[in-house]
PDB file of N, CA and C in Angstrom:
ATOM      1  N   UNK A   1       1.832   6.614 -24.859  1.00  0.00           N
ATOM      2  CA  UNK A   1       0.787   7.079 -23.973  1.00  0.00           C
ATOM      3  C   UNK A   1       1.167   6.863 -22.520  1.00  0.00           C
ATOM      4  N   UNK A   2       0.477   6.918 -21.779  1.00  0.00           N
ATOM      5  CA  UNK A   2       0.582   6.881 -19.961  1.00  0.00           C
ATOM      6  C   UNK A   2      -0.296   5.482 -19.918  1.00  0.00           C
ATOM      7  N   UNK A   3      -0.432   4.631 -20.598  1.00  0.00           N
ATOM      8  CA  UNK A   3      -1.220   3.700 -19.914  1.00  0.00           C
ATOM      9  C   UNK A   3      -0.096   3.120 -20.309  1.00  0.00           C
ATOM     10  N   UNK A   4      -0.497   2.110 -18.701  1.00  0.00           N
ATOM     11  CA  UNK A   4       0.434   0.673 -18.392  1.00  0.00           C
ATOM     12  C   UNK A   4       0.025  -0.435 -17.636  1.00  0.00           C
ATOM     13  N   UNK A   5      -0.061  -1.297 -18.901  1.00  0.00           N
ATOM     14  CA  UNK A   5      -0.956  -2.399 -18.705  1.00  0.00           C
ATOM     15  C   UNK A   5      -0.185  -3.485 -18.016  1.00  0.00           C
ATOM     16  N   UNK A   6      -0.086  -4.030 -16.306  1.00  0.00           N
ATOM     17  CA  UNK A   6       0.533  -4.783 -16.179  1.00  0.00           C
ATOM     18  C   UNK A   6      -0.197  -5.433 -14.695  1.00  0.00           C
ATOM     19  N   UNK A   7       0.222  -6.116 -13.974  1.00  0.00           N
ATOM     20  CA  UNK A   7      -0.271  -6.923 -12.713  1.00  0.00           C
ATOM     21  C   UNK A   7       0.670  -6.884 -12.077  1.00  0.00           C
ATOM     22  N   UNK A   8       0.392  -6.452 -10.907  1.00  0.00           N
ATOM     23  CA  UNK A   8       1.340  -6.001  -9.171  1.00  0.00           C
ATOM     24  C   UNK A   8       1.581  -7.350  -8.609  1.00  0.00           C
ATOM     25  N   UNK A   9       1.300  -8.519  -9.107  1.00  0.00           N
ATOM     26  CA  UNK A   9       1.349  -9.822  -8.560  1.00  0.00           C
ATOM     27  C   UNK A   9       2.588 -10.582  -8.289  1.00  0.00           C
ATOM     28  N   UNK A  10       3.585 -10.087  -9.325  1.00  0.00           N
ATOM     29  CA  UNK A  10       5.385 -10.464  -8.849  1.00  0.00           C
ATOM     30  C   UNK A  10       5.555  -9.530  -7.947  1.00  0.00           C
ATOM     31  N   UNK A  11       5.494  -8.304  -7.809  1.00  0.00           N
ATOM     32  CA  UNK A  11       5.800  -7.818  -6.814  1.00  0.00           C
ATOM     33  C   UNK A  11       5.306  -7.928  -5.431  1.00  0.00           C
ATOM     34  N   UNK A  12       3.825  -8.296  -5.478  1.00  0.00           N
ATOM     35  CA  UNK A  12       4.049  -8.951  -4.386  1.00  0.00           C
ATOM     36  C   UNK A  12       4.365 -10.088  -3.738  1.00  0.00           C
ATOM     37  N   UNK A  13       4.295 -10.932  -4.474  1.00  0.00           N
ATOM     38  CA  UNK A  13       5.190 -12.175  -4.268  1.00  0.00           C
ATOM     39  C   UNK A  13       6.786 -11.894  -4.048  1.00  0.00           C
ATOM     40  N   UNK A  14       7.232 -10.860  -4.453  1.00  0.00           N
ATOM     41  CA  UNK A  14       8.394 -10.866  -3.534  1.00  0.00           C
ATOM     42  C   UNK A  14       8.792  -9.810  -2.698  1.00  0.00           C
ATOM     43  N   UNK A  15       7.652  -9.221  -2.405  1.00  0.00           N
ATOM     44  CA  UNK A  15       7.340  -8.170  -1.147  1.00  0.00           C
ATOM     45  C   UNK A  15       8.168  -7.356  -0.987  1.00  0.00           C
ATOM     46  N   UNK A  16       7.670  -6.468  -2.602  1.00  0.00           N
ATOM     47  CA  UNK A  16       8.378  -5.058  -3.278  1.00  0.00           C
ATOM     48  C   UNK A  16       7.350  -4.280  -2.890  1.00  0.00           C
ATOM     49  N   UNK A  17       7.642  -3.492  -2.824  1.00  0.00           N
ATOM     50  CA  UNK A  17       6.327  -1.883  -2.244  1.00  0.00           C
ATOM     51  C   UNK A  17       7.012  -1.081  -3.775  1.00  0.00           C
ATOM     52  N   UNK A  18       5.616  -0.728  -4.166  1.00  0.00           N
ATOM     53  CA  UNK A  18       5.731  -0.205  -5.543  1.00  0.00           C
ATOM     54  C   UNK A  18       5.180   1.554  -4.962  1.00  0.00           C
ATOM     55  N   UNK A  19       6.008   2.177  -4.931  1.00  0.00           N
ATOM     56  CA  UNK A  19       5.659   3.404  -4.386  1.00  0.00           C
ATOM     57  C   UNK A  19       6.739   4.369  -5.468  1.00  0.00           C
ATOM     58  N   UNK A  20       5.136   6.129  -5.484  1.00  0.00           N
ATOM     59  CA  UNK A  20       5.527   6.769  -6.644  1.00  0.00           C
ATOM     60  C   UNK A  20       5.013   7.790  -5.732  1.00  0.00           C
ATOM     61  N   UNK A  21       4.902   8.912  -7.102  1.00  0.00           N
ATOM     62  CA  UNK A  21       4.759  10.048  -6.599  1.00  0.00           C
ATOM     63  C   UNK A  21       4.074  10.350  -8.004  1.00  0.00           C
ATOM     64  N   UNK A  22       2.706  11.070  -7.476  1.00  0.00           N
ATOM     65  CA  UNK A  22       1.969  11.949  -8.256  1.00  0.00           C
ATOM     66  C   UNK A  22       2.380  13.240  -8.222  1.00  0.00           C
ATOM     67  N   UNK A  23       3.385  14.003  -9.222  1.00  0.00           N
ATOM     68  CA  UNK A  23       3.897  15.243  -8.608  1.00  0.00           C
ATOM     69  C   UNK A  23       2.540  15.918  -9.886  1.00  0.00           C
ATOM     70  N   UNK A  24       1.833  15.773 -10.696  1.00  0.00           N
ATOM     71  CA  UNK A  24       1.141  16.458 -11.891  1.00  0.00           C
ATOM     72  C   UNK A  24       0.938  17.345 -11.471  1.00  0.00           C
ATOM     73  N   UNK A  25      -0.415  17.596 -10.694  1.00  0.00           N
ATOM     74  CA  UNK A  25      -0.794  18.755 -10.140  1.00  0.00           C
ATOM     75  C   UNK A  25      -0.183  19.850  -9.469  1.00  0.00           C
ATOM     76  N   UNK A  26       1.002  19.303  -9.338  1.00  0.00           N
ATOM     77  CA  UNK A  26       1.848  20.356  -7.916  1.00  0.00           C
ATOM     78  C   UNK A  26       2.929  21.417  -9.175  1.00  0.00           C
ATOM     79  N   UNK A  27       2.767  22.557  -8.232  1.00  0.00           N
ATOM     80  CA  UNK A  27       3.566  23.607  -8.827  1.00  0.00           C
ATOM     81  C   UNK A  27       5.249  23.205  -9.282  1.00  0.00           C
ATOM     82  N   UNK A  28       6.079  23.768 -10.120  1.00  0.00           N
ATOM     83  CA  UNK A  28       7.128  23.080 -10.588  1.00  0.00           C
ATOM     84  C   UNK A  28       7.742  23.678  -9.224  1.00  0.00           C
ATOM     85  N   UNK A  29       7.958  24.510  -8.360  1.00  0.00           N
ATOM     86  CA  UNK A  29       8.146  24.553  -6.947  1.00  0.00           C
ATOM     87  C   UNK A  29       8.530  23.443  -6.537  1.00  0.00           C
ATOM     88  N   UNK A  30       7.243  22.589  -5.982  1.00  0.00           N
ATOM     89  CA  UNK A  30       6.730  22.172  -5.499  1.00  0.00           C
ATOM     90  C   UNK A  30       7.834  20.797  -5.754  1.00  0.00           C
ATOM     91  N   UNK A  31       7.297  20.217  -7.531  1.00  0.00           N
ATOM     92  CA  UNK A  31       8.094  19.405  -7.819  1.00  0.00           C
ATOM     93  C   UNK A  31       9.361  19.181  -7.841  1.00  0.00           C
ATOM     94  N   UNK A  32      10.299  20.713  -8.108  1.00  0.00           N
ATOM     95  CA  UNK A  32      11.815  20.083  -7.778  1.00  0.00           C
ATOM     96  C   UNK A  32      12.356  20.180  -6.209  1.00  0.00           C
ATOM     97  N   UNK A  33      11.431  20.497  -5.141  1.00  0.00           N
ATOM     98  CA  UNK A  33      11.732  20.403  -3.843  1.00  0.00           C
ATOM     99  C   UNK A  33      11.505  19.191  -4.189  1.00  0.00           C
ATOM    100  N   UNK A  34      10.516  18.306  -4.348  1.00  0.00           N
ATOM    101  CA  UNK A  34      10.457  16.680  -4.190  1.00  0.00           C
ATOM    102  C   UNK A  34      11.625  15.965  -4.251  1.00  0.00           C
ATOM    103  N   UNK A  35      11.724  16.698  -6.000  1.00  0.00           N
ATOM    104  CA  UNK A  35      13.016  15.147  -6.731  1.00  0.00           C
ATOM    105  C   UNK A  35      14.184  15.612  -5.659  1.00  0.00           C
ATOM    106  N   UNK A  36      14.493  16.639  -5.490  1.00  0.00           N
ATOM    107  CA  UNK A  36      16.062  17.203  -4.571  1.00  0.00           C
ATOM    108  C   UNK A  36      15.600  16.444  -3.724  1.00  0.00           C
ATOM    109  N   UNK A  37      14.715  16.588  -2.753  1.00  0.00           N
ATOM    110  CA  UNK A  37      14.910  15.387  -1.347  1.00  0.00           C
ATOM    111  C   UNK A  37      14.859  13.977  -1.816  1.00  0.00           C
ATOM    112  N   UNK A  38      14.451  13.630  -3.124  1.00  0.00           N
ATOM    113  CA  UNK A  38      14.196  12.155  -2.911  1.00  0.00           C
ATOM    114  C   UNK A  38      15.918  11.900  -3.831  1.00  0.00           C
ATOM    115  N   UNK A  39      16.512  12.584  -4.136  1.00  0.00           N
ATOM    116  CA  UNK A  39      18.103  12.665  -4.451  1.00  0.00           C
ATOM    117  C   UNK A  39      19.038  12.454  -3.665  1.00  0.00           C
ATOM    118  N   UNK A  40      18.672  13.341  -2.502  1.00  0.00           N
ATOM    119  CA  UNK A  40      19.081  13.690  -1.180  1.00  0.00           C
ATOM    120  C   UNK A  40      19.614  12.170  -0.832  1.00  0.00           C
ATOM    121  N   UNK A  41      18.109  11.860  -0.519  1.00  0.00           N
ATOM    122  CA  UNK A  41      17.691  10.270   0.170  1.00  0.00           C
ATOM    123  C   UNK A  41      18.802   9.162  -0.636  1.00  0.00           C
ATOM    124  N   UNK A  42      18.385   9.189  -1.662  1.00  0.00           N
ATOM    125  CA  UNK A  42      19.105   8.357  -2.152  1.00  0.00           C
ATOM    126  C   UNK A  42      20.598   8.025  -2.217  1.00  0.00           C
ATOM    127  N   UNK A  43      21.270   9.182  -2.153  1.00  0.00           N
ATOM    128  CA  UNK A  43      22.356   9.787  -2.367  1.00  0.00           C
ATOM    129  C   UNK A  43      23.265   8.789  -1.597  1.00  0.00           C
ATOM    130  N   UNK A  44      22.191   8.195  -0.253  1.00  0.00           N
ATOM    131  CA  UNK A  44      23.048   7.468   1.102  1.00  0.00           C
ATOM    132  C   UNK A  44      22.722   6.116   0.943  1.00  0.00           C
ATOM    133  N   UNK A  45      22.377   5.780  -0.262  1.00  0.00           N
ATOM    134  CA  UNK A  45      21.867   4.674  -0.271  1.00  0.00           C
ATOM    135  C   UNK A  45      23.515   3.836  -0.773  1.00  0.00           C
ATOM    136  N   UNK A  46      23.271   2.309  -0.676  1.00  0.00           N
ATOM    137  CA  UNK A  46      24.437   1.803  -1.417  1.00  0.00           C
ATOM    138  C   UNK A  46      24.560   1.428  -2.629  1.00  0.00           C
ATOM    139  N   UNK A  47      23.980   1.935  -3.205  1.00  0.00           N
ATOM    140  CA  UNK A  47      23.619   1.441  -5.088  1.00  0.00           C
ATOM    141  C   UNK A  47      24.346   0.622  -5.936  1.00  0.00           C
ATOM    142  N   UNK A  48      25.563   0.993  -5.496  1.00  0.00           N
ATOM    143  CA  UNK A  48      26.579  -0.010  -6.237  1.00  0.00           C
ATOM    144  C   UNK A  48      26.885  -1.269  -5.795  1.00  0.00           C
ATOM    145  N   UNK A  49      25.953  -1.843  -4.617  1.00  0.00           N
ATOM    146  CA  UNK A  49      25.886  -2.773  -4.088  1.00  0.00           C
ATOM    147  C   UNK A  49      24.470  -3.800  -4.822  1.00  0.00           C
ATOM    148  N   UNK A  50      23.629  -3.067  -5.414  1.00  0.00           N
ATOM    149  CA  UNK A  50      22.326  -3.271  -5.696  1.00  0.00           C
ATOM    150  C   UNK A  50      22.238  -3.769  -7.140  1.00  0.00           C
ATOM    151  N   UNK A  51      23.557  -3.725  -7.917  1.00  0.00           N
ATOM    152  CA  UNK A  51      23.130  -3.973  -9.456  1.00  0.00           C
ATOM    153  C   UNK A  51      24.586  -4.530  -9.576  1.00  0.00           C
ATOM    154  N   UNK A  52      24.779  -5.466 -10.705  1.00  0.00           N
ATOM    155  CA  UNK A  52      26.162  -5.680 -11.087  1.00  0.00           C
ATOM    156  C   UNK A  52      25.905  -5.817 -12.610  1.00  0.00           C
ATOM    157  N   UNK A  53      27.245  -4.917 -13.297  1.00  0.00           N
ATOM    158  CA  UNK A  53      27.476  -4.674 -14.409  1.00  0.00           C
ATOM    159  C   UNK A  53      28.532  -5.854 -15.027  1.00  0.00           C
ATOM    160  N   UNK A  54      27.894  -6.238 -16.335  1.00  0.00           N
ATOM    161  CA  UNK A  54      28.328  -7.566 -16.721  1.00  0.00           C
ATOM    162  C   UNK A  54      28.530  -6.914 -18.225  1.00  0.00           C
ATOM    163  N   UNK A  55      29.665  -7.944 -19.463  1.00  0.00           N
ATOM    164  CA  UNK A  55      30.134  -7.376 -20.515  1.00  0.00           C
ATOM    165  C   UNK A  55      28.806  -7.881 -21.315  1.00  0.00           C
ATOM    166  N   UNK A  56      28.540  -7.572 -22.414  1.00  0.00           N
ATOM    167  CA  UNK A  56      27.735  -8.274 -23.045  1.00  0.00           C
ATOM    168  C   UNK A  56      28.449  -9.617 -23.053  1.00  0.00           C
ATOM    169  N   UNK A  57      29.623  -9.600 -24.079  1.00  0.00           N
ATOM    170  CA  UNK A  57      30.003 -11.093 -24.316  1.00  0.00           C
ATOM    171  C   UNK A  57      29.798 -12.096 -22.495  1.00  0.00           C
ATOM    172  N   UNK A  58      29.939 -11.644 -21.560  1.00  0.00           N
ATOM    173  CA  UNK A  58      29.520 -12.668 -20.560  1.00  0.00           C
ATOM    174  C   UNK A  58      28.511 -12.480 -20.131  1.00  0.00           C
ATOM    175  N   UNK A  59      27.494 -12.406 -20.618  1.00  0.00           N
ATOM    176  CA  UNK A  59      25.768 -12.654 -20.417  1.00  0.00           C
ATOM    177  C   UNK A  59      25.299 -13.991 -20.696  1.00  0.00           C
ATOM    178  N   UNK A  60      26.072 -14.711 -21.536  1.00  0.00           N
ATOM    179  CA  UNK A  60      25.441 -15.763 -21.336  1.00  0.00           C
ATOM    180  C   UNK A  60      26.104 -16.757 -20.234  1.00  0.00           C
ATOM    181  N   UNK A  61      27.524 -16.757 -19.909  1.00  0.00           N
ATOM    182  CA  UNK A  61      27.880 -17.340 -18.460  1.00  0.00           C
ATOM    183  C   UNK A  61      27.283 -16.938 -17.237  1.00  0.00           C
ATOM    184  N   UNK A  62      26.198 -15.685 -17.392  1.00  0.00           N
ATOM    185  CA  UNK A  62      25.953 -15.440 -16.134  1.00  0.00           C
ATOM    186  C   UNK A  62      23.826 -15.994 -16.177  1.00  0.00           C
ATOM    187  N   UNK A  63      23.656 -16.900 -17.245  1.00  0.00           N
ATOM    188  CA  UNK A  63      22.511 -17.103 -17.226  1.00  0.00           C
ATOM    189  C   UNK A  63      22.243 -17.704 -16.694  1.00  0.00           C
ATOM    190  N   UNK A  64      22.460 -18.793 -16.199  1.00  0.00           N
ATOM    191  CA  UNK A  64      22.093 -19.951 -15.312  1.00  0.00           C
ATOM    192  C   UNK A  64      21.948 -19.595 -13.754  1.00  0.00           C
ATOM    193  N   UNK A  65      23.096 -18.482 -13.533  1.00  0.00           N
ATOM    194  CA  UNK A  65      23.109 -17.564 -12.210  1.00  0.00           C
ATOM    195  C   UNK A  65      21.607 -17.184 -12.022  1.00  0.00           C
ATOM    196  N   UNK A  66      21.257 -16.880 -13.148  1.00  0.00           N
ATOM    197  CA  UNK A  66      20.179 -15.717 -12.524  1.00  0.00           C
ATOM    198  C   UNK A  66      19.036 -16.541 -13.284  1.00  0.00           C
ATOM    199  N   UNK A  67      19.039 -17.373 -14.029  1.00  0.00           N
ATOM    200  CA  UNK A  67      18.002 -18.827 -13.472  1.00  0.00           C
ATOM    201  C   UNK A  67      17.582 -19.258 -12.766  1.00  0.00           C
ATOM    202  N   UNK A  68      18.963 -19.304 -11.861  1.00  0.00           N
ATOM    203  CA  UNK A  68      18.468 -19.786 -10.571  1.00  0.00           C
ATOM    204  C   UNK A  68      18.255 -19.235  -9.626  1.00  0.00           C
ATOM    205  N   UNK A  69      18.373 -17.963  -9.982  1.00  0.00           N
ATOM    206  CA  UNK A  69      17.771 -16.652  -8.886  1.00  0.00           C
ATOM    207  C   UNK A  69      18.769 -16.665  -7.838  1.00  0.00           C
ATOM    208  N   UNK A  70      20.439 -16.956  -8.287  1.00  0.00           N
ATOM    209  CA  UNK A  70      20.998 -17.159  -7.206  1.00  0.00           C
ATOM    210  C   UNK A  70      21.694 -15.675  -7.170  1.00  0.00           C
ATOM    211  N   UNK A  71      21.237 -14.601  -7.743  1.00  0.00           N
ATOM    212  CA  UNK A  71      21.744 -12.877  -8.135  1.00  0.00           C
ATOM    213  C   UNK A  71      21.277 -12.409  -6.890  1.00  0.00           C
ATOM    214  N   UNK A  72      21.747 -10.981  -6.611  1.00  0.00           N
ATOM    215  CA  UNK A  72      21.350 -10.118  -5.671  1.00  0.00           C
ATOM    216  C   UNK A  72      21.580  -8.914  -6.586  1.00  0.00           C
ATOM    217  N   UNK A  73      20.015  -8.076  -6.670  1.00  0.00           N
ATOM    218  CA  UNK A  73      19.919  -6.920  -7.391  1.00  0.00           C
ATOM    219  C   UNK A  73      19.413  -7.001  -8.624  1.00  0.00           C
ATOM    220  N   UNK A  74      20.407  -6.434  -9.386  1.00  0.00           N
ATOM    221  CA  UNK A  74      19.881  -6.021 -10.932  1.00  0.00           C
ATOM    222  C   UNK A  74      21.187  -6.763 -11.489  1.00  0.00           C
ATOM    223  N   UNK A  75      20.921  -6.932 -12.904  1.00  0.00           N
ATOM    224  CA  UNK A  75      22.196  -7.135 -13.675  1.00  0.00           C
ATOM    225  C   UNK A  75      21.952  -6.176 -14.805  1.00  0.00           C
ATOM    226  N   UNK A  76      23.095  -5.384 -14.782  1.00  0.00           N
ATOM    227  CA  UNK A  76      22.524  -4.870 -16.114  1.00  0.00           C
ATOM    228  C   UNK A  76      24.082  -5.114 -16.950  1.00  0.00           C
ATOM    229  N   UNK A  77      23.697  -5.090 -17.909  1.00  0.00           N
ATOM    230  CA  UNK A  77      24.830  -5.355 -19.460  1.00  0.00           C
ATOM    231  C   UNK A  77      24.747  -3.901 -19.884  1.00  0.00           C
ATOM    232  N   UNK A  78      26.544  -3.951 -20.102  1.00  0.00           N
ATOM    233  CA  UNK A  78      27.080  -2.594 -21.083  1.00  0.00           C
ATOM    234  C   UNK A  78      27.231  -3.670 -21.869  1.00  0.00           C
ATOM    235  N   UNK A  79      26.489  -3.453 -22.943  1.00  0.00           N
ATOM    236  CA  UNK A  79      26.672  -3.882 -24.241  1.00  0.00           C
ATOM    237  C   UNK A  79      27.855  -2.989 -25.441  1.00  0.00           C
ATOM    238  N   UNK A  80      27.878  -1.323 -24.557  1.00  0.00           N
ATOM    239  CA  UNK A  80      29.148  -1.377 -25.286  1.00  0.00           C
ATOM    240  C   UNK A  80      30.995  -1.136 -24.674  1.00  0.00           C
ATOM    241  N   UNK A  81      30.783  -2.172 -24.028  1.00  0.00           N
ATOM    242  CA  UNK A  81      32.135  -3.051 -23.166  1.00  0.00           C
ATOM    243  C   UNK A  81      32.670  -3.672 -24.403  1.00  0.00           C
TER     244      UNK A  81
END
């Protein structure tokens, strides 16, 4: 379903701006002018600066890292590394 049951309260505690886009109503026009500029936008962003890719097998050496919140970004695991 579309419901999502959750509390904005970590995010603001670490003073994330949770921002979307209601495209429903808008003509499919409408909508892929959106996603193309918000592609656009992104495009210049540094992303590969924002997440670091870890093997599965070293997920657990990197737990204590991010225990201690000492990470910058995301971590995400290729689990098939």
């Amino acid at each position: 379903g579309s419901s999502l049951p959750t509390t904005v309260l970590p995010f603001i505690l670490r003073g994330i701006s949770l921002i979307g886009i209601n495209s429903v109503t808008k003509d499919t026009e409408v909508r892929e002018r959106a996603w193309s500029d918000l592609a656009e936008l992104a495009s210049g962003l540094p992303l590969e600066t924002m997440a670091t890719t870890i093997e599965l097998d070293s997920a657990l050496s990197w737990a204590p890292t991010v225990l201690e919140g000492a990470t910058r970004g995301r971590i995400v695991v290729n689990v098939r590394a």
